[in-house]
PDB file of N, CA and C in Angstrom:
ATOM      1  N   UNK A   1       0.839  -1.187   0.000  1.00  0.00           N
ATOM      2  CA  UNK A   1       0.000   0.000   0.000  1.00  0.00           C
ATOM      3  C   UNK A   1       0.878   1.243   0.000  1.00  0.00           C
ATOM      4  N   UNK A   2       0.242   2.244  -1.115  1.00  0.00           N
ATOM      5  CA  UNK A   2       1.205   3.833  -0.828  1.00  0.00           C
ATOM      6  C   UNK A   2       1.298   4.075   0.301  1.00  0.00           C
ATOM      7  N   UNK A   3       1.851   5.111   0.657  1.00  0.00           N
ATOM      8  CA  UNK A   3       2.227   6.154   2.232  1.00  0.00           C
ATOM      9  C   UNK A   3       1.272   7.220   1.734  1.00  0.00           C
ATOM     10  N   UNK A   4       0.144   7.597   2.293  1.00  0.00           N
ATOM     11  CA  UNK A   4      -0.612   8.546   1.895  1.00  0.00           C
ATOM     12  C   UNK A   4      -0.411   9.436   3.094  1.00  0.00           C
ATOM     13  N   UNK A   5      -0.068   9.119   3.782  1.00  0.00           N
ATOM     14  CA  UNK A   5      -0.430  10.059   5.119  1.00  0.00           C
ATOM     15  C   UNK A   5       0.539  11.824   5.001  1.00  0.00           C
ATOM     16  N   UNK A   6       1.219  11.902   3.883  1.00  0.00           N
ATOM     17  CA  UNK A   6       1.561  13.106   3.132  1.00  0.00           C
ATOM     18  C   UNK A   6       1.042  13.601   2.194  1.00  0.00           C
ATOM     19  N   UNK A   7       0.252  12.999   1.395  1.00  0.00           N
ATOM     20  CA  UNK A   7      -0.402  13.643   0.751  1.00  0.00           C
ATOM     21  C   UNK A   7      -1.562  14.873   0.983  1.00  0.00           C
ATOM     22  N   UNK A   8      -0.801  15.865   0.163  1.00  0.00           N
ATOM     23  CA  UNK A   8      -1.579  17.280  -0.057  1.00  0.00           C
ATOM     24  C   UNK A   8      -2.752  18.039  -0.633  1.00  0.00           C
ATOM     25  N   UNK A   9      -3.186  17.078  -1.435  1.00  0.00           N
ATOM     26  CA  UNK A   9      -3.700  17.179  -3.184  1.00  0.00           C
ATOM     27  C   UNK A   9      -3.940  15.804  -3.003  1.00  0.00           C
ATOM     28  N   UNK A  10      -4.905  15.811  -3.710  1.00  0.00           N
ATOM     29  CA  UNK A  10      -5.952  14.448  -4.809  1.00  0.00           C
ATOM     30  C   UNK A  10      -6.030  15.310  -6.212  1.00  0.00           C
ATOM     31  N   UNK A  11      -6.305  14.187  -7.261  1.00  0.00           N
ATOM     32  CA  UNK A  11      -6.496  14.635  -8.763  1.00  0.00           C
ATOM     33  C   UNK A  11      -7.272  13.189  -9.010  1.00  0.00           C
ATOM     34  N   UNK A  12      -8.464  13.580  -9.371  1.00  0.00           N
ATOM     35  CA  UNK A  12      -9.381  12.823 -10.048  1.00  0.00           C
ATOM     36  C   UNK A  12      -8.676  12.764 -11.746  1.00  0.00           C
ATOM     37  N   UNK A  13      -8.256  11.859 -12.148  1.00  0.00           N
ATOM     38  CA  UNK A  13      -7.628  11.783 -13.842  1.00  0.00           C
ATOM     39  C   UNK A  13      -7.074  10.624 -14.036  1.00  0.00           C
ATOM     40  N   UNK A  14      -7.537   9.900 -15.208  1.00  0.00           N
ATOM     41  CA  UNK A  14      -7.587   8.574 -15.951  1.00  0.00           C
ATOM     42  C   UNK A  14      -6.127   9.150 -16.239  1.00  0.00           C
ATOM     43  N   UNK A  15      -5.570   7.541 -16.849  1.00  0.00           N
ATOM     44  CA  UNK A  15      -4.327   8.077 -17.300  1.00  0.00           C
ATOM     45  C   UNK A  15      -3.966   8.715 -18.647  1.00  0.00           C
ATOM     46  N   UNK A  16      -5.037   8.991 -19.497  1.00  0.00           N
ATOM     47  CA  UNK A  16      -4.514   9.794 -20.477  1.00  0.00           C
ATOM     48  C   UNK A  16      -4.576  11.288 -19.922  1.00  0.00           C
ATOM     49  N   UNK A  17      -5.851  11.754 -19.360  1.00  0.00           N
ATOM     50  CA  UNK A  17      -5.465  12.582 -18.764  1.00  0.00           C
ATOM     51  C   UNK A  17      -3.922  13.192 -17.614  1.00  0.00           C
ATOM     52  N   UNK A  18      -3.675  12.292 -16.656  1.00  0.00           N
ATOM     53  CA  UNK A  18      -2.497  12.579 -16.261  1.00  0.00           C
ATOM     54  C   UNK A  18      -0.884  12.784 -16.975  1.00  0.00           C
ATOM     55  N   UNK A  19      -1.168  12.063 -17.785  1.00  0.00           N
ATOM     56  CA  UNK A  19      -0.346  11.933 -18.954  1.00  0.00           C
ATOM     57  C   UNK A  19      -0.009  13.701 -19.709  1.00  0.00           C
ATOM     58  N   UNK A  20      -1.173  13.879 -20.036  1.00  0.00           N
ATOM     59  CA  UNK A  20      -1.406  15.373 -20.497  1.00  0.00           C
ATOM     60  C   UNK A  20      -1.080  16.904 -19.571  1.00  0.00           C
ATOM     61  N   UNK A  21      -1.450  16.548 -17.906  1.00  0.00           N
ATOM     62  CA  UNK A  21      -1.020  16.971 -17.421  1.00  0.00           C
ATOM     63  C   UNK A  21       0.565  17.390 -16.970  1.00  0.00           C
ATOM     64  N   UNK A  22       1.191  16.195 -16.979  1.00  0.00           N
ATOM     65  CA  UNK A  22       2.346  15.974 -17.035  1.00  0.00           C
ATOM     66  C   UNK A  22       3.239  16.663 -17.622  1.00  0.00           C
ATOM     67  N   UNK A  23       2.532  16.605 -19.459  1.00  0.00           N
ATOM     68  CA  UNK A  23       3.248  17.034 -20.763  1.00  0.00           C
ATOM     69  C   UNK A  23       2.995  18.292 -20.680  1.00  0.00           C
ATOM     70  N   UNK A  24       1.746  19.137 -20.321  1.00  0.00           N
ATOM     71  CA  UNK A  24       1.667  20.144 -20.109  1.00  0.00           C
ATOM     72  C   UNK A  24       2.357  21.033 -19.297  1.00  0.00           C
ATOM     73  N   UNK A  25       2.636  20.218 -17.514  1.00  0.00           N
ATOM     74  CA  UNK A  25       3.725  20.899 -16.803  1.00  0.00           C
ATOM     75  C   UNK A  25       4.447  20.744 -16.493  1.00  0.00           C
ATOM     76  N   UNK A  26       4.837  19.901 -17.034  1.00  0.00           N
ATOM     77  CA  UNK A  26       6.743  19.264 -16.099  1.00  0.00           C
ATOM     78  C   UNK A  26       7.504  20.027 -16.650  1.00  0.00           C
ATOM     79  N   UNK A  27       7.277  21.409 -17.224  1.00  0.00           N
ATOM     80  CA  UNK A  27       8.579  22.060 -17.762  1.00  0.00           C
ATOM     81  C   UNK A  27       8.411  23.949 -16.893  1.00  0.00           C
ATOM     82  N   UNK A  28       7.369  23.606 -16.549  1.00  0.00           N
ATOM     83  CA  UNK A  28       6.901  24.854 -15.403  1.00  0.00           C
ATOM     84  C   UNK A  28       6.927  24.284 -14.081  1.00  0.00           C
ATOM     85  N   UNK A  29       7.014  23.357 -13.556  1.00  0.00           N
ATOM     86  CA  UNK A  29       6.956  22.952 -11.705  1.00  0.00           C
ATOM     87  C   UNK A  29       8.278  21.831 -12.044  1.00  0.00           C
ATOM     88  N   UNK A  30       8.927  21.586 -10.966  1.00  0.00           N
ATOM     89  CA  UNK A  30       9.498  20.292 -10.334  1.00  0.00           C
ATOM     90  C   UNK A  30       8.552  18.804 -10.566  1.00  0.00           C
ATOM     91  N   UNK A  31       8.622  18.155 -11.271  1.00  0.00           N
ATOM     92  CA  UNK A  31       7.144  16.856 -11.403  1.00  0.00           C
ATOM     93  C   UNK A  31       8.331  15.571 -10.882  1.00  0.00           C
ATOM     94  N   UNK A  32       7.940  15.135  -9.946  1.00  0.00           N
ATOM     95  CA  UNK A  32       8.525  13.437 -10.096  1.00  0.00           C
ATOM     96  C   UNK A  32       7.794  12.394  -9.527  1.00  0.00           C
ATOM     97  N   UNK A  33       7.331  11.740 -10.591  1.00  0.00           N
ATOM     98  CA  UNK A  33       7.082  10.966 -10.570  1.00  0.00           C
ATOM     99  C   UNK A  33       7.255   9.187  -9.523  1.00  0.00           C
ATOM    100  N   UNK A  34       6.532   9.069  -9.069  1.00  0.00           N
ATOM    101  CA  UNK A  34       6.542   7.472  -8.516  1.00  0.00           C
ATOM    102  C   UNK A  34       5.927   6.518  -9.118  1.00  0.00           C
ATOM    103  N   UNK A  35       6.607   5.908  -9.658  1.00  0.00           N
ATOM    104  CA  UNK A  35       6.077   4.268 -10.753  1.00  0.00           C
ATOM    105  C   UNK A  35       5.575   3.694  -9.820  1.00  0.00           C
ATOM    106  N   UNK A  36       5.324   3.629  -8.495  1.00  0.00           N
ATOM    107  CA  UNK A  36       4.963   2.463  -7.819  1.00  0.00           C
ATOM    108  C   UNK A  36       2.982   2.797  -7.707  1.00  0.00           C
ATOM    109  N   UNK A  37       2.333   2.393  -8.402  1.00  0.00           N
ATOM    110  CA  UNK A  37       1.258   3.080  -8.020  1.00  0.00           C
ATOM    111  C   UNK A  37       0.385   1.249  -7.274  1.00  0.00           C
ATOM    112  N   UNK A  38      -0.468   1.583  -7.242  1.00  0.00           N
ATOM    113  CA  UNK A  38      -1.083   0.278  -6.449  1.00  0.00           C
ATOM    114  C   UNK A  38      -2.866   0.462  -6.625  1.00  0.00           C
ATOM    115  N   UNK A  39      -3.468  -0.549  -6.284  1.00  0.00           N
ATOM    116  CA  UNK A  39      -5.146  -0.060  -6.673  1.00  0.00           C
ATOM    117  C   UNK A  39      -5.401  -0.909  -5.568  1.00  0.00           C
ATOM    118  N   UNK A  40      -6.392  -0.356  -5.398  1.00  0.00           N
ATOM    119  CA  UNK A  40      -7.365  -0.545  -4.122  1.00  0.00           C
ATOM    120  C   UNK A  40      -8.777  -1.093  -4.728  1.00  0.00           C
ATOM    121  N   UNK A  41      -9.601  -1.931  -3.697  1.00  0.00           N
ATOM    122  CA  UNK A  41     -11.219  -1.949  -3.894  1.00  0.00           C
ATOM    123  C   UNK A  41     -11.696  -1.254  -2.547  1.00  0.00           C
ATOM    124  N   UNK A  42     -12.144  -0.213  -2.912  1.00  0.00           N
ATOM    125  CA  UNK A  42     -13.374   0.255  -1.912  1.00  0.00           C
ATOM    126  C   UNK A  42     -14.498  -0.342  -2.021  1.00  0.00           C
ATOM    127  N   UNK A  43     -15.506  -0.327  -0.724  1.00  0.00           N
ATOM    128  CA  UNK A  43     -16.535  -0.524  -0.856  1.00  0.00           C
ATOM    129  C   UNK A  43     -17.666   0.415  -0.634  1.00  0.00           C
ATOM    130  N   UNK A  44     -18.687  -0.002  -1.412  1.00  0.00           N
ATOM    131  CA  UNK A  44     -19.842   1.291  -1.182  1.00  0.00           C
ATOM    132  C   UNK A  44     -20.786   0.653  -1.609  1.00  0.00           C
ATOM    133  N   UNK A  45     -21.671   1.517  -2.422  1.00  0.00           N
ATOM    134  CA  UNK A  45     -23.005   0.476  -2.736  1.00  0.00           C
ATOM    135  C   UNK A  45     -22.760  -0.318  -3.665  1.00  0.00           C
ATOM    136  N   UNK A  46     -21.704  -0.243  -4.787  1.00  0.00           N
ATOM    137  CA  UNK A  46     -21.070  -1.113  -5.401  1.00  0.00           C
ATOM    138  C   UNK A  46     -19.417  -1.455  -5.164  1.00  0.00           C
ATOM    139  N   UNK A  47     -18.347  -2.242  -5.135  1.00  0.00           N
ATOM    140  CA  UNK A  47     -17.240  -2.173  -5.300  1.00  0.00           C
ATOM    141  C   UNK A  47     -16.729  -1.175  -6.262  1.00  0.00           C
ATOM    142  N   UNK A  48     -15.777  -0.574  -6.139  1.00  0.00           N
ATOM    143  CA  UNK A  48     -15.181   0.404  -6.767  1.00  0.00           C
ATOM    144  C   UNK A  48     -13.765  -0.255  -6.868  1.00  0.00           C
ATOM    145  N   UNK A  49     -12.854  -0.551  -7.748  1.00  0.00           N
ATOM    146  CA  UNK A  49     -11.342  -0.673  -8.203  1.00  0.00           C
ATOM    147  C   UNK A  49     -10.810   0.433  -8.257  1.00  0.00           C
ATOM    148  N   UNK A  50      -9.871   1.510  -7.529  1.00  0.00           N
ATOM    149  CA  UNK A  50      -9.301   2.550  -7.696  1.00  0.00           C
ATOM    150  C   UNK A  50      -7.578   2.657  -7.793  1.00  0.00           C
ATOM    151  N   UNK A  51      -7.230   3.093  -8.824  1.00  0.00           N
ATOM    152  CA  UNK A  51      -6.121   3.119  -9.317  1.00  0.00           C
ATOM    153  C   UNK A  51      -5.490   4.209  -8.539  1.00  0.00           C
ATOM    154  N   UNK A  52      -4.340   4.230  -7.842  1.00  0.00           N
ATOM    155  CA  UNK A  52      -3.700   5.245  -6.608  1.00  0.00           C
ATOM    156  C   UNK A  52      -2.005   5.782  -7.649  1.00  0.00           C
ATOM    157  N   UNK A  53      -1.946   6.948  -7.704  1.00  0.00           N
ATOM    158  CA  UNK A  53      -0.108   6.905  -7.890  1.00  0.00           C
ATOM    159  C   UNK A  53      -0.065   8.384  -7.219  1.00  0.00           C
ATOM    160  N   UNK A  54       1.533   8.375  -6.647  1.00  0.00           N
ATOM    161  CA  UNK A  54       1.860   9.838  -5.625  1.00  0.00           C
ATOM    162  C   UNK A  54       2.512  10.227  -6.730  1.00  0.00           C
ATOM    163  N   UNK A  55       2.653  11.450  -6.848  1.00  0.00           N
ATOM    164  CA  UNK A  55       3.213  12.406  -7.494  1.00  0.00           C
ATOM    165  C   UNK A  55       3.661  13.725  -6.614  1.00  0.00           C
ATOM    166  N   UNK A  56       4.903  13.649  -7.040  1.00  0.00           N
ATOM    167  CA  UNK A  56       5.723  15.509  -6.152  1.00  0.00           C
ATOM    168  C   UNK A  56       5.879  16.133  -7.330  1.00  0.00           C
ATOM    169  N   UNK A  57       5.180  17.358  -6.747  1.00  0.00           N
ATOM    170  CA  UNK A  57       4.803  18.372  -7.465  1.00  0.00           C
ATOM    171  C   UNK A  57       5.780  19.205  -6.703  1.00  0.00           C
ATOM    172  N   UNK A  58       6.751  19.779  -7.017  1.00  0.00           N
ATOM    173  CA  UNK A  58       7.833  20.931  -6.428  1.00  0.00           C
ATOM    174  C   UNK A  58       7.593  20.344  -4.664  1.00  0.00           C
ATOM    175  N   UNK A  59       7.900  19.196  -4.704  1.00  0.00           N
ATOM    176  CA  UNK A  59       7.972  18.562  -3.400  1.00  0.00           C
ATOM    177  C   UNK A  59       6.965  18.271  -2.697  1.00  0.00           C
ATOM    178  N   UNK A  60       5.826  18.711  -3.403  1.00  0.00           N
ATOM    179  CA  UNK A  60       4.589  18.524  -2.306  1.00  0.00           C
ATOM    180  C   UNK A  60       3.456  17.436  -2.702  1.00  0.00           C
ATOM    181  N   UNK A  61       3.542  16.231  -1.763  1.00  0.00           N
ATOM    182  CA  UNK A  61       2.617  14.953  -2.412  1.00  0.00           C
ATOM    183  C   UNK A  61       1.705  14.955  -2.784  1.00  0.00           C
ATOM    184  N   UNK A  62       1.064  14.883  -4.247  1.00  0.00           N
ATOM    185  CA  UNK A  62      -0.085  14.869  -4.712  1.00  0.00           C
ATOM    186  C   UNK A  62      -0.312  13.417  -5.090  1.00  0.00           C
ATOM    187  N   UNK A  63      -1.969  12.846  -5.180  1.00  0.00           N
ATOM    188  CA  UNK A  63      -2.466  11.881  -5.195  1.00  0.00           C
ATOM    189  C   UNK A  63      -3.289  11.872  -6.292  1.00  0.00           C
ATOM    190  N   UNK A  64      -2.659  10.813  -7.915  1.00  0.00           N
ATOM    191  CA  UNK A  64      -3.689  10.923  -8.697  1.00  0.00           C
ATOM    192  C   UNK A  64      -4.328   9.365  -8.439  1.00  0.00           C
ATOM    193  N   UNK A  65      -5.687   9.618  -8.801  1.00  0.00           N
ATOM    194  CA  UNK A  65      -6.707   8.220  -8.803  1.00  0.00           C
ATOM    195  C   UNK A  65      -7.738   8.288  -9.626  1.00  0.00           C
ATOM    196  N   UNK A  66      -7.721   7.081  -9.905  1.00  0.00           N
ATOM    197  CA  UNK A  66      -8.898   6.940 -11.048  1.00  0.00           C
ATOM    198  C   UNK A  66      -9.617   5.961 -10.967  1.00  0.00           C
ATOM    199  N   UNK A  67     -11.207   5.607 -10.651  1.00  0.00           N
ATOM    200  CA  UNK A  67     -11.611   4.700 -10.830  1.00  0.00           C
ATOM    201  C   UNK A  67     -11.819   3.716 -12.090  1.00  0.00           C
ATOM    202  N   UNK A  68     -11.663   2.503 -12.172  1.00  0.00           N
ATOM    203  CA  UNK A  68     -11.812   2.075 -13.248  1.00  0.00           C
ATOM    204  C   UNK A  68     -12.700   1.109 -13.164  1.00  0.00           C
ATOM    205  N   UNK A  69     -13.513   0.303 -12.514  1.00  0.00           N
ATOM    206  CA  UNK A  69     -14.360  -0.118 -12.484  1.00  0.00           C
ATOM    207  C   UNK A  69     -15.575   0.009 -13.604  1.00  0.00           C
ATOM    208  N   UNK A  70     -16.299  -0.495 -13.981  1.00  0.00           N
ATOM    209  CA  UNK A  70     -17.455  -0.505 -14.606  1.00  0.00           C
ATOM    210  C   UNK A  70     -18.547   0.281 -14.107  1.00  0.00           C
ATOM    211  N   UNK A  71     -19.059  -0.117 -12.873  1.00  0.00           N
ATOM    212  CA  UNK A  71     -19.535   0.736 -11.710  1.00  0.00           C
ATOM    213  C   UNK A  71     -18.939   1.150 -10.768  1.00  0.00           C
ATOM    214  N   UNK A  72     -19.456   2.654 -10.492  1.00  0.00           N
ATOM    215  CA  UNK A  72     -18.110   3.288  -9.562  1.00  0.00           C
ATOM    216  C   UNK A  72     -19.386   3.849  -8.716  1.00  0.00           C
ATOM    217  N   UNK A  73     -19.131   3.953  -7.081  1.00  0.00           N
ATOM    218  CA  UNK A  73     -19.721   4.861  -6.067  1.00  0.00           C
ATOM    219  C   UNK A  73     -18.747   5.500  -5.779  1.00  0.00           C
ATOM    220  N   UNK A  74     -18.716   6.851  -6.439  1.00  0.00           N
ATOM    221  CA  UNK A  74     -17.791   7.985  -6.350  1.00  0.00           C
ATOM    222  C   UNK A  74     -17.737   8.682  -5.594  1.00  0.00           C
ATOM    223  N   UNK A  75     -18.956   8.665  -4.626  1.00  0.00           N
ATOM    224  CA  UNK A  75     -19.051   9.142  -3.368  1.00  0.00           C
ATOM    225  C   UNK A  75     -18.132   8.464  -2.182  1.00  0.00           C
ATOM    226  N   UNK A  76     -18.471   6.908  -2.037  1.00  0.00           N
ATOM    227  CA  UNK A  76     -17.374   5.817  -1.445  1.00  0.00           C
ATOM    228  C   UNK A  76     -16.145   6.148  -1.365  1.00  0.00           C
ATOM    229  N   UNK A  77     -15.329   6.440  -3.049  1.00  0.00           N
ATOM    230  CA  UNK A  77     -14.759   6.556  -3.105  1.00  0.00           C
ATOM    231  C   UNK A  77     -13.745   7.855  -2.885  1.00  0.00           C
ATOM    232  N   UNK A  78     -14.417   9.220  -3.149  1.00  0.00           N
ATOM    233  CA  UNK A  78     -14.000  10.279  -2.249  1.00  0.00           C
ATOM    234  C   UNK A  78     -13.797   9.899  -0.771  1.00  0.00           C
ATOM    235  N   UNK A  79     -15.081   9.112  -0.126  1.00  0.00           N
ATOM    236  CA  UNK A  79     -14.792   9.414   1.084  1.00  0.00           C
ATOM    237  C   UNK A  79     -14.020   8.394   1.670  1.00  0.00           C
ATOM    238  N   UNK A  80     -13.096   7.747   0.888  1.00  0.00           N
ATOM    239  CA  UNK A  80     -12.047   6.430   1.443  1.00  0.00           C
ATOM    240  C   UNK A  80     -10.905   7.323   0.889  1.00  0.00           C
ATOM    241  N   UNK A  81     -10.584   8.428  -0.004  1.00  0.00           N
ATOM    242  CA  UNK A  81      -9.570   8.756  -0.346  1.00  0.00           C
ATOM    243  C   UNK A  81      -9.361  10.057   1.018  1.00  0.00           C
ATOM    244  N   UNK A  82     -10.417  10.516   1.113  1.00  0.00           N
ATOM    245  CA  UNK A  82     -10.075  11.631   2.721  1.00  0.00           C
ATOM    246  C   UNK A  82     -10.095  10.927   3.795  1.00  0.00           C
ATOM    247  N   UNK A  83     -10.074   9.808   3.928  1.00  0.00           N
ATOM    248  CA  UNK A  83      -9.935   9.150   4.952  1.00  0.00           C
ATOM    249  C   UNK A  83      -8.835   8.708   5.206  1.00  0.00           C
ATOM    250  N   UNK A  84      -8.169   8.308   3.859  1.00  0.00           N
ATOM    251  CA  UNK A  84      -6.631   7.291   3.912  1.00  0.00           C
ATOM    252  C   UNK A  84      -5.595   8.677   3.660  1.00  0.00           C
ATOM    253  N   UNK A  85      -6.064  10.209   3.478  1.00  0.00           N
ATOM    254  CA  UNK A  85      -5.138  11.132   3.110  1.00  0.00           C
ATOM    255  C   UNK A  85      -5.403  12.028   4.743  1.00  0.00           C
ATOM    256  N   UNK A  86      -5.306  11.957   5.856  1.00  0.00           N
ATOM    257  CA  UNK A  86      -5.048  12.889   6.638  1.00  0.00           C
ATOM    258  C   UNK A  86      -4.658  14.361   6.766  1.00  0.00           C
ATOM    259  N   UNK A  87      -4.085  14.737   5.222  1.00  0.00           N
ATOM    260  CA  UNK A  87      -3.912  15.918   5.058  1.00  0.00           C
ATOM    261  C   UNK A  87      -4.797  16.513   4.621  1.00  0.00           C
ATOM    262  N   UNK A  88      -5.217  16.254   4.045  1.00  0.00           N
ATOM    263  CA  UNK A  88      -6.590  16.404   2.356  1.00  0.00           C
ATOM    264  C   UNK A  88      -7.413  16.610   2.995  1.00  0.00           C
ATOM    265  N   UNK A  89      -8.222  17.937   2.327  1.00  0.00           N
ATOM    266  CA  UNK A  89      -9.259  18.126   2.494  1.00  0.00           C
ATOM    267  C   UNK A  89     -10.327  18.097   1.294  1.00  0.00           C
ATOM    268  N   UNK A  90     -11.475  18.654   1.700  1.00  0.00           N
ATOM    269  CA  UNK A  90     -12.508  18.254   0.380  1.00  0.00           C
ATOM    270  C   UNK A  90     -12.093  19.400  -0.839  1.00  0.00           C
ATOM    271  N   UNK A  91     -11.701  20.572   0.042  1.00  0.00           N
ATOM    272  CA  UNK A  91     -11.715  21.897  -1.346  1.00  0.00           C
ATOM    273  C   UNK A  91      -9.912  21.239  -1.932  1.00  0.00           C
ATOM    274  N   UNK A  92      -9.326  20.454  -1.787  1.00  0.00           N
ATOM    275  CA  UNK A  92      -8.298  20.099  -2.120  1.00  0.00           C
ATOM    276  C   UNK A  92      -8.027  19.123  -3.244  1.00  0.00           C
ATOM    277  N   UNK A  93      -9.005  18.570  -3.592  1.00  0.00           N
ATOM    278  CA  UNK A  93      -9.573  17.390  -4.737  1.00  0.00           C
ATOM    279  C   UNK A  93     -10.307  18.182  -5.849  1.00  0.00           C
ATOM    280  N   UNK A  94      -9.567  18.130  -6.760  1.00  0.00           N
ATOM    281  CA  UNK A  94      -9.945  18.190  -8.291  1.00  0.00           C
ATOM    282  C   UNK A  94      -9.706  17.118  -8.888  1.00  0.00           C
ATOM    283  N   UNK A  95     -10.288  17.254 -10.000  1.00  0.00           N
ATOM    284  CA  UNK A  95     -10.152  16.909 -11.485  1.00  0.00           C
ATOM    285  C   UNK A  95      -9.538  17.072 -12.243  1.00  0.00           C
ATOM    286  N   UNK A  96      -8.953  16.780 -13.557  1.00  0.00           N
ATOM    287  CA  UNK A  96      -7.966  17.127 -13.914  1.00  0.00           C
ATOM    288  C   UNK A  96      -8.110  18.702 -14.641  1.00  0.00           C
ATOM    289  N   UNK A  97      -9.162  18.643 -14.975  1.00  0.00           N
ATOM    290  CA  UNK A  97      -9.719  20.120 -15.691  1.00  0.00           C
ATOM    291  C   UNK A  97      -9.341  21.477 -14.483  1.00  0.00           C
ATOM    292  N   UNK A  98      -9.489  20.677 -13.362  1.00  0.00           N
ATOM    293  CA  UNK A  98      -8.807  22.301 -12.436  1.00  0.00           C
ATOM    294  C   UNK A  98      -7.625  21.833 -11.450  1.00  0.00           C
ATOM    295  N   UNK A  99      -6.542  20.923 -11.999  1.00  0.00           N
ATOM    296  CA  UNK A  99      -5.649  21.234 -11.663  1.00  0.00           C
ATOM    297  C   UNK A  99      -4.505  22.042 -11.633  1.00  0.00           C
ATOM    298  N   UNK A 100      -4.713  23.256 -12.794  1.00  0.00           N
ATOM    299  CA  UNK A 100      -4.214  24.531 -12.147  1.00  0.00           C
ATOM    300  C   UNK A 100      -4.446  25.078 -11.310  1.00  0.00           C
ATOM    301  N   UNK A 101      -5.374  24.727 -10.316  1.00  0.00           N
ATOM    302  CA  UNK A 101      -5.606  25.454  -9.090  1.00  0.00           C
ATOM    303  C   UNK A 101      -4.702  24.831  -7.962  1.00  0.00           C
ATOM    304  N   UNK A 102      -4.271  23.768  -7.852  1.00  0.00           N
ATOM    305  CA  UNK A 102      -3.933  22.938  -7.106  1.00  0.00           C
ATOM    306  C   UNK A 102      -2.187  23.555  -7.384  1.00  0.00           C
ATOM    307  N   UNK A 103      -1.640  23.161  -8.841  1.00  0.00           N
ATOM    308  CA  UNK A 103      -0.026  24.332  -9.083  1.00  0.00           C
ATOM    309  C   UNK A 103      -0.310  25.836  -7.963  1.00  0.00           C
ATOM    310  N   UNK A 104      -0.764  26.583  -8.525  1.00  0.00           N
ATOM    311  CA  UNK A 104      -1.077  27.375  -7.702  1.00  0.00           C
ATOM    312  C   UNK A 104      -0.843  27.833  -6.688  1.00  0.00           C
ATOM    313  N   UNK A 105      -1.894  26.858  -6.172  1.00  0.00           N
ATOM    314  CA  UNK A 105      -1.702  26.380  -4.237  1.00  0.00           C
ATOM    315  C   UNK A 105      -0.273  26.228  -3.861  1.00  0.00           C
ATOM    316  N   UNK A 106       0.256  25.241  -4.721  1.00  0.00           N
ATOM    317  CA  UNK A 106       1.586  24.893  -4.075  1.00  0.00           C
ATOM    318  C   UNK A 106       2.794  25.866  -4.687  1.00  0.00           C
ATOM    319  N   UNK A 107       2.305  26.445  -5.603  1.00  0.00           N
ATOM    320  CA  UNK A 107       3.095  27.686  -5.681  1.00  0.00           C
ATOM    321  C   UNK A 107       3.356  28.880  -5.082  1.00  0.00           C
ATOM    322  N   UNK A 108       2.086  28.845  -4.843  1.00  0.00           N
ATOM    323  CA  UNK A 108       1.786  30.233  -3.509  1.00  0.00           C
ATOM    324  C   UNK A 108       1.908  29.397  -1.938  1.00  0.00           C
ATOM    325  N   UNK A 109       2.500  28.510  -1.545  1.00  0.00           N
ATOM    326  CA  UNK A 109       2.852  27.679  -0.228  1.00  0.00           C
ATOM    327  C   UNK A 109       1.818  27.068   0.645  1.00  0.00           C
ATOM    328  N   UNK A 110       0.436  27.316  -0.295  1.00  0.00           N
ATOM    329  CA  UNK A 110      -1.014  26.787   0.335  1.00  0.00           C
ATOM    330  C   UNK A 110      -1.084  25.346   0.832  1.00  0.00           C
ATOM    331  N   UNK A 111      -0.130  24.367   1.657  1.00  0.00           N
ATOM    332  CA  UNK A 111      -0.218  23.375   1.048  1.00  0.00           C
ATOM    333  C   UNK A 111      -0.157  22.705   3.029  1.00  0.00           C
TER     334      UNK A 111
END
């Protein structure tokens, strides 16, 4: 299982999306990457399969996940990802569409 208990940031994004993100900023922030990612089953009103990888963003642990399941309780699953992230809060989880807000944050030391 990851070490979540640093994590700063969640990012809701499949991997083409993260992918894009990536290509988009790894030449404006610090990005490094951890290959070790791992998936989880939550439970909720259906099982959920959730795909976990940490990412440092100019040092500060961000958490991308993606459900991949067929059926997903996305609710479940938010609320097993603020549960297993001690840092994280709810206004701290985006999507990939507003993860410039999240650069930002950790640009301006919000973190």
């Amino acid at each position: 299982m990851l070490n979540l208990k640093n994590v700063k940031y969640a990012v809701e994004a499949n991997s083409f999306e993260a992918t894009q993100l990536w290509s988009n900023w790894n030449k404006r922030v610090e990005w490094e990457d951890n290959r070790s990612g791992v998936g989880v089953s939550v439970e909720g009103r259906v099982n959920s399969f959730v795909s976990l990888l940490i990412t440092k963003i100019n040092n500060v642990e961000v958490l991308f996940y993606e459900a991949t399941s067929v059926l997903v309780d996305h609710k479940a699953v938010e609320d097993w990802v603020l549960l297993h992230c001690p840092l994280l809060t709810q206004g701290k989880m985006k999507d990939a569409q507003n993860f410039p807000h999240i650069v930002h944050s950790i640009e301006r030391g919000e973190t």
